[in-house]
Protein backbone atom coordinates (compact mmCIF):
# COMPACT_ATOMS: atom_id res chain seq x y z
CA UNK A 1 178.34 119.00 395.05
CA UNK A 2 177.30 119.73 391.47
CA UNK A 3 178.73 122.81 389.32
CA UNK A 4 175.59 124.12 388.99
CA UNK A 5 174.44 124.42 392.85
CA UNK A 6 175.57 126.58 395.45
CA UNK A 7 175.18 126.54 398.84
CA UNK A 8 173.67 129.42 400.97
CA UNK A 9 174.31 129.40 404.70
CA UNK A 10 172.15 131.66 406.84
CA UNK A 11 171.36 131.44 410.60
CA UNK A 12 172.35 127.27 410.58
CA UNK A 13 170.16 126.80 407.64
CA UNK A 14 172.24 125.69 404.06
CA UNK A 15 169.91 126.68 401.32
CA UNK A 16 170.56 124.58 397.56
CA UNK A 17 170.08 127.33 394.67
CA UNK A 18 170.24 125.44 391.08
CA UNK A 19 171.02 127.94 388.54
CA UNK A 20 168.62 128.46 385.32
CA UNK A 21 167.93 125.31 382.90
CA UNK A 22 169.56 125.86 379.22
CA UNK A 23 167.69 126.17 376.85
CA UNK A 24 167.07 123.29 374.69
CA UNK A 25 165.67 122.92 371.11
CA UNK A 26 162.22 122.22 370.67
CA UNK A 27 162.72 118.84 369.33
CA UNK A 28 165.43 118.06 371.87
CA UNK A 29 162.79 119.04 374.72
CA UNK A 30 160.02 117.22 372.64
CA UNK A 31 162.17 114.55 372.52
CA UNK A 32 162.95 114.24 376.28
CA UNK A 33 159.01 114.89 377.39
CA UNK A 34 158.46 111.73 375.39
CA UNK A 35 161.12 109.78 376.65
CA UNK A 36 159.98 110.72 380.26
CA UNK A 37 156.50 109.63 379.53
CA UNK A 38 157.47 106.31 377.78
CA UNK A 39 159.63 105.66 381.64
CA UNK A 40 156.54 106.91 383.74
CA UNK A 41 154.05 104.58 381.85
CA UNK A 42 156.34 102.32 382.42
CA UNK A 43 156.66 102.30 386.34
CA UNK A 44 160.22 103.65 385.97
CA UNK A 45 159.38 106.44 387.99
CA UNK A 46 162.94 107.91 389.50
CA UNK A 47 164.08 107.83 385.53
CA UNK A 48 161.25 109.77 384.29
CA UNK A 49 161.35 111.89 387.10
CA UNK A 50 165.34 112.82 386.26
CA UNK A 51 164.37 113.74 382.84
CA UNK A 52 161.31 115.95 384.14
CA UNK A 53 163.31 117.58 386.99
CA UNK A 54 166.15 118.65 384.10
CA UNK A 55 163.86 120.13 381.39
CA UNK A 56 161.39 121.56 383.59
CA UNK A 57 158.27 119.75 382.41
CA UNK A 58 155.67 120.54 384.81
CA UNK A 59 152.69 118.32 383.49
CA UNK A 60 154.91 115.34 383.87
CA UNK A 61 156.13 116.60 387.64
CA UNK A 62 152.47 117.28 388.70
CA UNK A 63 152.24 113.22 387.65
CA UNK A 64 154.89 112.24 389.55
CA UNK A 65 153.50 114.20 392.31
CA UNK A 66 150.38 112.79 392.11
CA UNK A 67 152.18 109.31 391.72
CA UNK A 68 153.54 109.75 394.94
CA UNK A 69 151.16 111.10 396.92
CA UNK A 70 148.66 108.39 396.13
CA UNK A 71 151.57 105.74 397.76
CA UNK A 72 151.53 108.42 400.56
CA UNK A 73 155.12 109.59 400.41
CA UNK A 74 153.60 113.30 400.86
CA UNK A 75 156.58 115.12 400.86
CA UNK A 76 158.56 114.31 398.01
CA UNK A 77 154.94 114.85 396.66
CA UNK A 78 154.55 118.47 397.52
CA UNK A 79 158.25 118.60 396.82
CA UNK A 80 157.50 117.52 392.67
CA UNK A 81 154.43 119.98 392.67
CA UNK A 82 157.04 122.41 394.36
CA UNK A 83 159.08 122.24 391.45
CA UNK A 84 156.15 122.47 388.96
CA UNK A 85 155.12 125.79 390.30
CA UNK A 86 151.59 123.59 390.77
CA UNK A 87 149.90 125.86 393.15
CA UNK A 88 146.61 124.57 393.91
CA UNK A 89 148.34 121.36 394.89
CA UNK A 90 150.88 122.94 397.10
CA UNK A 91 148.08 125.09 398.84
CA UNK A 92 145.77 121.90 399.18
CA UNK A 93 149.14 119.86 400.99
CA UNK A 94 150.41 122.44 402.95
CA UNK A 95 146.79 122.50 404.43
CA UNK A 96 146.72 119.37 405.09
CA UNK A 97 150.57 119.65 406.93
CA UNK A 98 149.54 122.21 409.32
CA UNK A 99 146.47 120.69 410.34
CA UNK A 100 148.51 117.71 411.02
CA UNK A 101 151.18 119.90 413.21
CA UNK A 102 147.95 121.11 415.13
CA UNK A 103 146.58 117.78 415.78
CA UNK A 104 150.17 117.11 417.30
CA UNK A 105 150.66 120.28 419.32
CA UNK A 106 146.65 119.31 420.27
CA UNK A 107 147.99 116.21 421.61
CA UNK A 108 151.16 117.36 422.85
CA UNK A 109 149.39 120.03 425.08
CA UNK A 110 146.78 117.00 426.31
CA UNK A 111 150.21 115.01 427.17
CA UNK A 112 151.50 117.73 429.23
């Protein structure tokens, strides 16, 4: 495991805490953001998504998000809009989860 994460064990649960991003110059970050985007449009998607994850950039994680969800790989969707803090989209998926659990506990109960 990485420096930077600890691990946080509670009730059989582990819980990954990443400490605070440093701080990077302007131009670095600048620099980075445009990298990421030159990967994305691209179709190097995991690459761009590295550099977006490690400097924070929310615009470009909210693309990746959308990226995936539109192949339907939902949750590492709501996991990139997650990490962008994008809330509208997490509210709008994690709507969409639970009335997915219902429609299985609907049909679990039917099954019974």
């Amino acid at each position: 495991m990485s420096k930077s994460r600890k691990v946080e064990t509670l009730s059989g649960f582990e819980r990954l805490t990443v400490e605070k991003r440093p701080r990077l110059p302007p131009e670095t970050r600048t620099a980075l953001v445009r990298r990421g985007n030159e990967f994305l449009n691209a179709g190097k998607v995991e690459d761009a998504k590295r550099i977006f994850l490690t400097i924070g950039y929310t615009d470009g994680l909210i693309r990746i998000g959308n990226h995936h969800y539109k192949r339907s790989e939902h949750i590492e969707a709501f996991r990139m809009y997650w990490q962008a803090g994008a809330r509208r989209e997490i509210d709008n998926m994690a709507g969409r989860f639970a009335d997915v659990l219902r429609q299985w506990i609907a049909e679990d109960s039917t099954n019974d």
